[in-house]
N, C-alpha and C. Protein backbone atom coordinates (compact mmCIF):
# COMPACT_ATOMS: atom_id res chain seq x y z
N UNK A 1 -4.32 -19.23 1.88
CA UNK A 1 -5.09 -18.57 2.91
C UNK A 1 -5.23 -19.49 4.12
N UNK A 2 -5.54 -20.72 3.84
CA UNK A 2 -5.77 -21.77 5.30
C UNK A 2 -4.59 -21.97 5.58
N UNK A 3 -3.32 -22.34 4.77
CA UNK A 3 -2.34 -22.49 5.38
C UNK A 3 -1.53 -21.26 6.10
N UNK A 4 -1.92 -20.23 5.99
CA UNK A 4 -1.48 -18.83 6.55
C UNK A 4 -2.30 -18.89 8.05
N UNK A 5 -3.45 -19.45 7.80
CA UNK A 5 -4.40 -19.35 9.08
C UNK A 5 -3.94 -20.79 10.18
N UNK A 6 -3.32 -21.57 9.32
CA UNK A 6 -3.01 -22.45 10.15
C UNK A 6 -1.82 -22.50 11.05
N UNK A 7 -0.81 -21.45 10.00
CA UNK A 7 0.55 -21.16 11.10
C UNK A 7 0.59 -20.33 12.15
N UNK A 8 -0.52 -19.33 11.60
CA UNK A 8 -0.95 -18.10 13.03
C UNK A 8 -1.35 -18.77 14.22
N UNK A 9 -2.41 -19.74 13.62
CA UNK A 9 -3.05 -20.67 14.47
C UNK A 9 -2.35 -21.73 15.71
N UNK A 10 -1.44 -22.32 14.92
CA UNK A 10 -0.16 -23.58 15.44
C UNK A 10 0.82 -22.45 15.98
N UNK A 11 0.74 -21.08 15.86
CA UNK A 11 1.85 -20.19 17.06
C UNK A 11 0.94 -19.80 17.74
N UNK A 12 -0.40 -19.76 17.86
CA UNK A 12 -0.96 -19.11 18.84
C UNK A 12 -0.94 -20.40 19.85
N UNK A 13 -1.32 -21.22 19.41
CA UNK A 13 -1.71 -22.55 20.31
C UNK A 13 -0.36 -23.22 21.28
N UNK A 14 0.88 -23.19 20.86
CA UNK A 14 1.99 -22.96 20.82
C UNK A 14 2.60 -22.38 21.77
N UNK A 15 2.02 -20.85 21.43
CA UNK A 15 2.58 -19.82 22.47
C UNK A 15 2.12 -20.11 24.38
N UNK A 16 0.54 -20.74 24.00
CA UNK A 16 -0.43 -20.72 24.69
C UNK A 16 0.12 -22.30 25.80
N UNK A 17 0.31 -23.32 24.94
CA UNK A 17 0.85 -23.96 25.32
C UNK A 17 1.86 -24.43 26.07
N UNK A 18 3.17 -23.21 25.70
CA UNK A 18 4.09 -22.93 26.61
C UNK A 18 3.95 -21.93 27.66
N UNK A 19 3.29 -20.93 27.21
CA UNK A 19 3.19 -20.78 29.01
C UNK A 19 1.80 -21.28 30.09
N UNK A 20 1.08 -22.14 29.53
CA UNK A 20 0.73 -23.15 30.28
C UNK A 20 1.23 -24.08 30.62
N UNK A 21 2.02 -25.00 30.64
CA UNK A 21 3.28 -26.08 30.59
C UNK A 21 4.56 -25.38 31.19
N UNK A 22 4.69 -24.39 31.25
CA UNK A 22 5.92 -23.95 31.94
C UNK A 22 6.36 -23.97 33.19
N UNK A 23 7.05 -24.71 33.99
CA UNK A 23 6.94 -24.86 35.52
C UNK A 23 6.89 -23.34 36.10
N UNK A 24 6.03 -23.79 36.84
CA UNK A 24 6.13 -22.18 37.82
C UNK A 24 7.55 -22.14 38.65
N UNK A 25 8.75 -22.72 38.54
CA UNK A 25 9.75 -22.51 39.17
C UNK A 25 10.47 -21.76 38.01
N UNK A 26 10.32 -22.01 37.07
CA UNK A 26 10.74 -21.29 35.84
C UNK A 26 10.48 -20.24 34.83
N UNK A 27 9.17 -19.86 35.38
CA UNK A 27 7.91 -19.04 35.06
C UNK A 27 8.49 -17.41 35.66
N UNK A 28 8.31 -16.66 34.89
CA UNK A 28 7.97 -15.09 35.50
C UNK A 28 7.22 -14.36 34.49
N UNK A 29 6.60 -13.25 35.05
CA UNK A 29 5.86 -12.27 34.19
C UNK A 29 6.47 -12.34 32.39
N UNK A 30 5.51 -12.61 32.14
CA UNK A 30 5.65 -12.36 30.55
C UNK A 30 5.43 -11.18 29.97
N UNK A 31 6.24 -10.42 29.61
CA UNK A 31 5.42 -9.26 29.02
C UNK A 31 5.05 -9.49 27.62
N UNK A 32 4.04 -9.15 26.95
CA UNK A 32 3.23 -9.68 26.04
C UNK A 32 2.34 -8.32 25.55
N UNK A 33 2.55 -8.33 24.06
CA UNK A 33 1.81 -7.10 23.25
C UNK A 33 1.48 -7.78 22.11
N UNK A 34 0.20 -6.78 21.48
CA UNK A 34 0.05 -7.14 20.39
C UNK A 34 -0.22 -6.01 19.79
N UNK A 35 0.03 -6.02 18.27
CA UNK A 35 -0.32 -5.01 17.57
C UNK A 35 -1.06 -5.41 16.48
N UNK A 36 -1.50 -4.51 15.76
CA UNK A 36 -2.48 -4.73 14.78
C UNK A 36 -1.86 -3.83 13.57
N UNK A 37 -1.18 -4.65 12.96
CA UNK A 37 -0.28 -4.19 11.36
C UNK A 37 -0.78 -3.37 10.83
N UNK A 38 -2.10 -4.45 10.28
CA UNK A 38 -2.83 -3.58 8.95
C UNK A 38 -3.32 -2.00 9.69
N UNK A 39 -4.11 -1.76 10.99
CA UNK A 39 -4.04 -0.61 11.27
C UNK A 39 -3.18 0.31 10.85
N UNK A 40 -2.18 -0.39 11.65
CA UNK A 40 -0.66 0.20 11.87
C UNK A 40 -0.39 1.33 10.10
N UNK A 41 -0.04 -0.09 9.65
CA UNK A 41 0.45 0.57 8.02
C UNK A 41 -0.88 1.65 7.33
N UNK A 42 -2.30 1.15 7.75
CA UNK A 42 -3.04 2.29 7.40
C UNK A 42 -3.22 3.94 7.59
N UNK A 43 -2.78 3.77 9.19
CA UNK A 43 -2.51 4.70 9.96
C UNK A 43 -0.94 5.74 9.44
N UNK A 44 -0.32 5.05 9.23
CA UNK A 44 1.28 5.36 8.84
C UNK A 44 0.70 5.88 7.62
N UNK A 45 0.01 5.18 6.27
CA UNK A 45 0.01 5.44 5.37
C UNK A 45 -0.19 6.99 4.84
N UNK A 46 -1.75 7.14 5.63
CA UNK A 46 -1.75 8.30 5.88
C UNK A 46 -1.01 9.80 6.58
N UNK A 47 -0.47 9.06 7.37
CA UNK A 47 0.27 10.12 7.89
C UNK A 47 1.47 10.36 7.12
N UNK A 48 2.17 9.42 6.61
CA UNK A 48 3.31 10.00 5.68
C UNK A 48 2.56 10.53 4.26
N UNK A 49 1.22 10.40 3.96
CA UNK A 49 0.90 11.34 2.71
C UNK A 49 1.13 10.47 1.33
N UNK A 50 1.13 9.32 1.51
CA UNK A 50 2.09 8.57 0.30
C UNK A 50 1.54 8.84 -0.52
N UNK A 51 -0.05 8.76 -0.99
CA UNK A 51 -0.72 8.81 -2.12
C UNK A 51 -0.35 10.40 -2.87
N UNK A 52 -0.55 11.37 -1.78
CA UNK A 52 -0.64 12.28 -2.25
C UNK A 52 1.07 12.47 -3.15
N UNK A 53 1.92 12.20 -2.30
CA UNK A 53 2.74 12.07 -3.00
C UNK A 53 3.28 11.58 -4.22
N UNK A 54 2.65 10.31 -4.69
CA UNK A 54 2.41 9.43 -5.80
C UNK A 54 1.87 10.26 -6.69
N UNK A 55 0.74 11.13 -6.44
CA UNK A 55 -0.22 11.74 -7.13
C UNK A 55 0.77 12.56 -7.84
N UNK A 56 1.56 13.64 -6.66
CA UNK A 56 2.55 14.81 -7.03
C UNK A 56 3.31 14.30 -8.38
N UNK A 57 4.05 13.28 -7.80
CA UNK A 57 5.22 12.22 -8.65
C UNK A 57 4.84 12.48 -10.47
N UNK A 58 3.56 11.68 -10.25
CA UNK A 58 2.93 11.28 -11.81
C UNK A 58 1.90 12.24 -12.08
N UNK A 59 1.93 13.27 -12.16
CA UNK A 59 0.87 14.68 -12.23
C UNK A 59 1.09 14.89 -13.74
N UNK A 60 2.13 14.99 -14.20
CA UNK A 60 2.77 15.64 -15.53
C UNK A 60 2.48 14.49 -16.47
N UNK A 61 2.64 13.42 -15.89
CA UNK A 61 1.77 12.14 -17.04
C UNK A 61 0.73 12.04 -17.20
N UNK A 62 -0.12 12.39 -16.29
CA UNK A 62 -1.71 12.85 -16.02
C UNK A 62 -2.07 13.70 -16.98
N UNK A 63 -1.60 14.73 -16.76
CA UNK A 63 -1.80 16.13 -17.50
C UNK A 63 -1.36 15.75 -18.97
N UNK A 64 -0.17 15.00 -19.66
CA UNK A 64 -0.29 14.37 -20.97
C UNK A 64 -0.84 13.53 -21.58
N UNK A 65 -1.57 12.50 -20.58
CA UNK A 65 -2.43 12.02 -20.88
C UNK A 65 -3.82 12.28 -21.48
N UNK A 66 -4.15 13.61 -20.73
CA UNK A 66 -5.31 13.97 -20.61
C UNK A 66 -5.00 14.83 -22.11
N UNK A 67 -4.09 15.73 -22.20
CA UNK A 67 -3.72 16.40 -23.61
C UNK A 67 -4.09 15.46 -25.06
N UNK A 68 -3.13 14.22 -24.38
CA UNK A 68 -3.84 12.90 -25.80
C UNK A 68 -4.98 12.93 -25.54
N UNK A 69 -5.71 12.81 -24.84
CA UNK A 69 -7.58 12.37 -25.03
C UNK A 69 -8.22 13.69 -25.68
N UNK A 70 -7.85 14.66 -25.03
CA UNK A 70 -8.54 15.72 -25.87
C UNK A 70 -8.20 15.58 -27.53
N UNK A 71 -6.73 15.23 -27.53
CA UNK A 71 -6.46 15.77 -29.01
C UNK A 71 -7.35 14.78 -30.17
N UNK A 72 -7.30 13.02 -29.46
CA UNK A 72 -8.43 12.09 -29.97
C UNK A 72 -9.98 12.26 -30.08
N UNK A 73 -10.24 13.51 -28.65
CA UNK A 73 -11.78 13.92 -29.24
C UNK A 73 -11.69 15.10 -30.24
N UNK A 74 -10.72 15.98 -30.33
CA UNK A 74 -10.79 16.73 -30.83
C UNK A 74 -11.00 16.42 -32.57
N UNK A 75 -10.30 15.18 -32.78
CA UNK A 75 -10.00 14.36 -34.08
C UNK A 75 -11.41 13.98 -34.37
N UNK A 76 -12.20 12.78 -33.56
CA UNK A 76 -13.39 12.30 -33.93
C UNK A 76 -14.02 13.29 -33.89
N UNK A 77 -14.16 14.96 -33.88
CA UNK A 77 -14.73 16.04 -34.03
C UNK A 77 -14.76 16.51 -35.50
N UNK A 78 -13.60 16.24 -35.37
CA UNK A 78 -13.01 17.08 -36.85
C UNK A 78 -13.64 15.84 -38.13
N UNK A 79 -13.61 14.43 -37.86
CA UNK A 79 -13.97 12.95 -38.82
C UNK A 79 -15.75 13.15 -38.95
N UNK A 80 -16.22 13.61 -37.55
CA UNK A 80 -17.62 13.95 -38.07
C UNK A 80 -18.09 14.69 -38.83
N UNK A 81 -17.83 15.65 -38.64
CA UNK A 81 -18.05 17.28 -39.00
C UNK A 81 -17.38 17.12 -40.73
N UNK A 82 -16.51 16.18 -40.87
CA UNK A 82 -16.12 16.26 -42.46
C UNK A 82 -16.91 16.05 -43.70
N UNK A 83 -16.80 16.63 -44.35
CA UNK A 83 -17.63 16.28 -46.10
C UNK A 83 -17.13 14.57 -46.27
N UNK A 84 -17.85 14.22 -46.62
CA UNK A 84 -17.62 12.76 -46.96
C UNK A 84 -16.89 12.87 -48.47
N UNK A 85 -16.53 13.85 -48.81
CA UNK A 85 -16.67 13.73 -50.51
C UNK A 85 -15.02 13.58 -50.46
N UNK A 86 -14.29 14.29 -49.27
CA UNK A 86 -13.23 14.28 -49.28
C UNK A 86 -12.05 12.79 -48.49
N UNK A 87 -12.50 11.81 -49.60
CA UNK A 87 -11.74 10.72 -48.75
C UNK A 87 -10.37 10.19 -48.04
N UNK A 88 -9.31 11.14 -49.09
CA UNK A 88 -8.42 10.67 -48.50
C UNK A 88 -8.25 11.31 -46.87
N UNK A 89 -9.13 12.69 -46.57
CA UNK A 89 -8.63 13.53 -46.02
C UNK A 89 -9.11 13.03 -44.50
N UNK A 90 -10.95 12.31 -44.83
CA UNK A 90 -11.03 11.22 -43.38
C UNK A 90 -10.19 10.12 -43.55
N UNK A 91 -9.41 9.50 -44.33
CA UNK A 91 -8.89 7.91 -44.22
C UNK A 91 -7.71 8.70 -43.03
N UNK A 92 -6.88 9.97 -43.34
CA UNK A 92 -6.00 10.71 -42.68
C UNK A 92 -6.36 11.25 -41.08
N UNK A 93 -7.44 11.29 -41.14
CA UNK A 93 -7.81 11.62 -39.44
C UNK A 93 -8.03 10.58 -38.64
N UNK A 94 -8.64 9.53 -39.70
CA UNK A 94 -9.16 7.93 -39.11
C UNK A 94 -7.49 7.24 -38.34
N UNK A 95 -6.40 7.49 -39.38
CA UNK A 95 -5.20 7.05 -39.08
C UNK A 95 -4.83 7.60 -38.17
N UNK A 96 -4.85 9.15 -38.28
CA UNK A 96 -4.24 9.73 -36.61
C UNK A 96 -4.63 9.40 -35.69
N UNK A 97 -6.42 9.11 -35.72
CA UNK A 97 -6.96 8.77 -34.77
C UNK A 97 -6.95 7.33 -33.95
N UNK A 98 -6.29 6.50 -34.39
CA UNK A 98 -5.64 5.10 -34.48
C UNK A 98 -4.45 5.09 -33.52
N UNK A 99 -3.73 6.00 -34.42
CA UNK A 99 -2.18 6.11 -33.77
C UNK A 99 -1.96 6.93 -32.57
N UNK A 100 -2.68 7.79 -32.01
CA UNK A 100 -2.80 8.43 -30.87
C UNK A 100 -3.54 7.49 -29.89
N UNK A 101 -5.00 6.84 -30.32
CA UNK A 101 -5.49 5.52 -29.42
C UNK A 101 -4.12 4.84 -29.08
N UNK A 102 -3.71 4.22 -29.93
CA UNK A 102 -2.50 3.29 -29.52
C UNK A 102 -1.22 4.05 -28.39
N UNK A 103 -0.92 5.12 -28.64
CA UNK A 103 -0.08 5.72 -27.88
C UNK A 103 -0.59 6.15 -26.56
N UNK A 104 -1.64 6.18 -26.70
CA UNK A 104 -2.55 6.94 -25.53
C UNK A 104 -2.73 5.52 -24.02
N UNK A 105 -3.46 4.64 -25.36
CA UNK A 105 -3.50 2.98 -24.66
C UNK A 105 -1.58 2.81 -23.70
N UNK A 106 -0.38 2.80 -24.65
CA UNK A 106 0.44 2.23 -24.68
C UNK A 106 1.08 3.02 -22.81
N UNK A 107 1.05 4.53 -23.28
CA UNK A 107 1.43 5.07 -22.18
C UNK A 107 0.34 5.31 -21.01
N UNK A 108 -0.65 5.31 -21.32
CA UNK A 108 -1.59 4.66 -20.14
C UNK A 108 -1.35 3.49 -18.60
N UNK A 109 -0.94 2.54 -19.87
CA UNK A 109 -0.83 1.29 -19.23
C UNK A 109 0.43 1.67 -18.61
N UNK A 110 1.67 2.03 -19.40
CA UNK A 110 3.22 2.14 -18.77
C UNK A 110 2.91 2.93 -17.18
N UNK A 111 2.23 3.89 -17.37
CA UNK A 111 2.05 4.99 -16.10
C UNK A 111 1.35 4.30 -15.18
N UNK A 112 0.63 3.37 -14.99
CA UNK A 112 -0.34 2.59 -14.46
C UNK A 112 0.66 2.08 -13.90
N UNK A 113 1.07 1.06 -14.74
CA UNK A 113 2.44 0.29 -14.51
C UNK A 113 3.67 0.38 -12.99
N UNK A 114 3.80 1.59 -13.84
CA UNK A 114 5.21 2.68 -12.79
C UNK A 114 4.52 2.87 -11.81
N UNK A 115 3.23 3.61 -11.56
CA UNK A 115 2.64 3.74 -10.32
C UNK A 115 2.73 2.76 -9.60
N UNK A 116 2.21 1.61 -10.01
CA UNK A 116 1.64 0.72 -8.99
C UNK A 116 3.39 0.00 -8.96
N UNK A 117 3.88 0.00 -9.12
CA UNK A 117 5.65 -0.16 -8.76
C UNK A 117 6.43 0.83 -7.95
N UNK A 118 5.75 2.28 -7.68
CA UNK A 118 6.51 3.16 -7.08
C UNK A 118 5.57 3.10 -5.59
N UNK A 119 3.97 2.97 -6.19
CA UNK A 119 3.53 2.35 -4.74
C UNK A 119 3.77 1.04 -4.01
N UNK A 120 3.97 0.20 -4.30
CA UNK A 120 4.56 -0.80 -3.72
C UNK A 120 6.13 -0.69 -3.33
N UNK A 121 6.64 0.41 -3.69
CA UNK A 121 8.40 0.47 -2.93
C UNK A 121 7.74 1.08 -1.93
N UNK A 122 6.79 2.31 -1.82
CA UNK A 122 6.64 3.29 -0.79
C UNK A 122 6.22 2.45 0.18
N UNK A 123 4.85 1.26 -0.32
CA UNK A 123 4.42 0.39 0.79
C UNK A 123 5.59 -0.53 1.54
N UNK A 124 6.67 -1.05 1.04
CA UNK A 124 7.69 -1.70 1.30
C UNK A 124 8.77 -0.81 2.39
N UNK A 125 8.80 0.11 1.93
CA UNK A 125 9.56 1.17 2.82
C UNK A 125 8.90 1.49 4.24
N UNK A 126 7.44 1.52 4.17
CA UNK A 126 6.74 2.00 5.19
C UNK A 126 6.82 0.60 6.41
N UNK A 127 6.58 -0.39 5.65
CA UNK A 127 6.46 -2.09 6.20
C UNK A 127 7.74 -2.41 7.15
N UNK A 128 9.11 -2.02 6.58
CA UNK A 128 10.49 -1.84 6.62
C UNK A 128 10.13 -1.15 8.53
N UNK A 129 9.73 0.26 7.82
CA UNK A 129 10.16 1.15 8.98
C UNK A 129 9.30 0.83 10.24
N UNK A 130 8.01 0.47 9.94
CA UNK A 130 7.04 0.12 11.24
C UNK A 130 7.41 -1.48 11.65
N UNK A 131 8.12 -2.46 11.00
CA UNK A 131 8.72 -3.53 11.82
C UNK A 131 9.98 -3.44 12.38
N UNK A 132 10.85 -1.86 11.86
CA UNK A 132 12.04 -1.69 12.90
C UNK A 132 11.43 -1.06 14.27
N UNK A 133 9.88 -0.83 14.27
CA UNK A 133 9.64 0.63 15.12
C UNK A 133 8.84 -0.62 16.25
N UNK A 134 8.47 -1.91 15.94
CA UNK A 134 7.84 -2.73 16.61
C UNK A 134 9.43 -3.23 17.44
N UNK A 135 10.09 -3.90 16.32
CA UNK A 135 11.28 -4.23 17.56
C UNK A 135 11.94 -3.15 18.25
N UNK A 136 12.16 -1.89 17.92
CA UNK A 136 13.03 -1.15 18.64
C UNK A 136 11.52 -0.89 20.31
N UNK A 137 10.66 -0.74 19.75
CA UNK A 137 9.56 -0.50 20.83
C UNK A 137 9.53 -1.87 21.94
N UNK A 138 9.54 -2.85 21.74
CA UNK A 138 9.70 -4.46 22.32
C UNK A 138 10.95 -4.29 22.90
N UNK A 139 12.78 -4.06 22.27
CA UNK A 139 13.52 -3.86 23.23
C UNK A 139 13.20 -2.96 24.14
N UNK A 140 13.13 -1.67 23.68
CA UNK A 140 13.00 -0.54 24.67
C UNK A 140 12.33 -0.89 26.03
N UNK A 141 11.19 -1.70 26.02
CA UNK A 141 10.07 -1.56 26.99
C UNK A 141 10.29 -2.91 27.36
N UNK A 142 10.65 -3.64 26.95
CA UNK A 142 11.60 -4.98 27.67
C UNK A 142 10.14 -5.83 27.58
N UNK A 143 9.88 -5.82 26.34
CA UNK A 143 8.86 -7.28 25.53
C UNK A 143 9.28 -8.55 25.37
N UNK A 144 8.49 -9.50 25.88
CA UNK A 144 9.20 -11.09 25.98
C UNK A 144 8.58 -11.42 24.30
N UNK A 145 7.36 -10.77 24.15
CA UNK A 145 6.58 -11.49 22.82
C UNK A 145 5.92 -10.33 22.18
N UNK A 146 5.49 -10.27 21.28
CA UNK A 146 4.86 -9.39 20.69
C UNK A 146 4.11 -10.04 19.35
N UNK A 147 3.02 -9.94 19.70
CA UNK A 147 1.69 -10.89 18.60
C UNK A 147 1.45 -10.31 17.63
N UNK A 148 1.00 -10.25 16.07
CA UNK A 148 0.40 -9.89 15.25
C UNK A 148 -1.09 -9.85 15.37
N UNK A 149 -1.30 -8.92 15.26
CA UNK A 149 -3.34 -9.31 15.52
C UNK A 149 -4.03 -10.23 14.89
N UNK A 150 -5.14 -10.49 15.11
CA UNK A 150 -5.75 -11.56 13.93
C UNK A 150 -6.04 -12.89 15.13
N UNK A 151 -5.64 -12.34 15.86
CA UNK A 151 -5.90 -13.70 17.37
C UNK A 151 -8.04 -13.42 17.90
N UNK A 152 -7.97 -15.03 18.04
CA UNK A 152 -9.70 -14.64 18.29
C UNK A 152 -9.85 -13.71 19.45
N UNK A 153 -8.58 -13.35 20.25
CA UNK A 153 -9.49 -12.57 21.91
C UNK A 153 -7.68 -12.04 22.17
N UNK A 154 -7.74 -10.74 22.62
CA UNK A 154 -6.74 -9.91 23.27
C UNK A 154 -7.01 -9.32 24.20
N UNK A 155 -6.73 -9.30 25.50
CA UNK A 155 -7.51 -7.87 26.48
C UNK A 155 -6.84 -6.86 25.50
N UNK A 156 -7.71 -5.53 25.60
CA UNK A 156 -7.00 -4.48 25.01
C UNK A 156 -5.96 -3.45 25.31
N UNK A 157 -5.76 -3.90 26.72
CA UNK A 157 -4.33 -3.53 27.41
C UNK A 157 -3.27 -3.95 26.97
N UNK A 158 -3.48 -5.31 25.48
CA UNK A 158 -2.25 -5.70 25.57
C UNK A 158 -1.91 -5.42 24.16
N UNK A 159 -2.97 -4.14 23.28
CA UNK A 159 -2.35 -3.82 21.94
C UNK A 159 -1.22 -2.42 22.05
N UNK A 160 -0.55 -2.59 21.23
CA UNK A 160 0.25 -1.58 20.96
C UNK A 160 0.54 -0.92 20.06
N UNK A 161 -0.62 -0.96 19.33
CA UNK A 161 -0.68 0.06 18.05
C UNK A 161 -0.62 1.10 18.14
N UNK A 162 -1.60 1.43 18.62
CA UNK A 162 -1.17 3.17 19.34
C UNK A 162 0.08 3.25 19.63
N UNK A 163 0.31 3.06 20.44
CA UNK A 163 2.23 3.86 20.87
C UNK A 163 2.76 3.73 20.22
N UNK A 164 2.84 2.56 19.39
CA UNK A 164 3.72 1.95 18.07
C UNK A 164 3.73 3.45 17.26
N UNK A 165 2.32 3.74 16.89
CA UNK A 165 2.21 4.64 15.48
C UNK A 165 2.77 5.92 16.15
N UNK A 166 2.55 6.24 17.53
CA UNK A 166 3.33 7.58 18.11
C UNK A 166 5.07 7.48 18.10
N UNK A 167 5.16 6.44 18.31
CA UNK A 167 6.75 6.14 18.14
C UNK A 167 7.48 6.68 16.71
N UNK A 168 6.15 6.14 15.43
CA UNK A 168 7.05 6.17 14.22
C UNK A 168 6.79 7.87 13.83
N UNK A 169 5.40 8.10 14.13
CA UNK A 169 5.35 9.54 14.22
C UNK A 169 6.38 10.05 14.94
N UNK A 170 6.68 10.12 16.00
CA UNK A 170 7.57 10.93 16.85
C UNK A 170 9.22 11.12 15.92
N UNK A 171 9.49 9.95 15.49
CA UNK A 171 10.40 9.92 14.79
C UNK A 171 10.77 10.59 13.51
N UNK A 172 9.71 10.67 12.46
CA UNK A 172 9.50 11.57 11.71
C UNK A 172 9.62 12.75 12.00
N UNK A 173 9.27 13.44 13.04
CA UNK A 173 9.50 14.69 13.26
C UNK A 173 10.56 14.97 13.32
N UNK A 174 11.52 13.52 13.94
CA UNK A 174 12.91 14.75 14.22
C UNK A 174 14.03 14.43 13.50
């Protein structure tokens, strides 16, 4: 974490440095933006729907999941409600009821698993497309620099999140 804060830090100071130090014979307008990522990807996130999509994806594991839990209450229903007189017949529900926990546990976790692996490609894909949509936006508009947010002070003329996220929107549409 400090060393992350220290490289943002040593390019901001850096940046700051060179165009203070830069001869004014050599000097011209800088154009200079910044954007703010985490917005950015929050903003995106939502708009491409990912979760909901995720949700769509793994619905049918949901729905079997939920089939095992019933069928395990349905069991500790049936283990209460039994005559005690009849033992082998709870040692037999006790066991099902074991072996469905375990399956229930096993594919639980796997689906958990897969999710959080199919969300992290979607997040990776999205990351992908909004840092092609920052440089193609920087050539286009003829950007000398373009900052990551997280800087102590920006005028706010100089973020570009907004247009950024209309850019990747706009693109989606067509």
């Amino acid at each position: 974490m400090l060393n992350h804060l220290f490289k943002k830090g040593a390019a901001v100071i850096l940046t700051a440095a060179l165009l203070v130090f830069t001869p004014s014979a050599f000097a011209k307008d800088l154009n200079i933006g910044v954007v703010d990522i985490n917005l950015l990807l929050e903003k995106y996130i939502e708009e491409k729907d990912i979760y909901s999509m995720l949700n769509e994806e793994f619905f049918a594991r949901d729905q079997y999941l939920l089939k095992k839990r019933d069928q395990i209450e349905s069991l500790r229903r049936d283990l209460m409600n039994s005559s005690s007189e009849d033992g082998a017949s709870i040692r037999e529900i006790e066991r099902n009821i074991v072996n469905l926990e375990r399956e229930f546990v096993r594919i639980s976790n796997d689906t958990r698993q897969e999710f959080n692996l199919r969300k992290n490609e979607e997040l990776y894909k999205l990351q992908r497309e909004i840092n092609n949509a920052i440089l193609e936006y920087a050539q286009n508009n003829d950007y000398d620099l373009i900052l990551e947010s997280g800087l102590l002070f920006a005028k706010e003329a100089l973020y570009l999140t907004e247009p950024i996220f209309q850019t990747l929107v706009k693109e989606d549409e067509e």
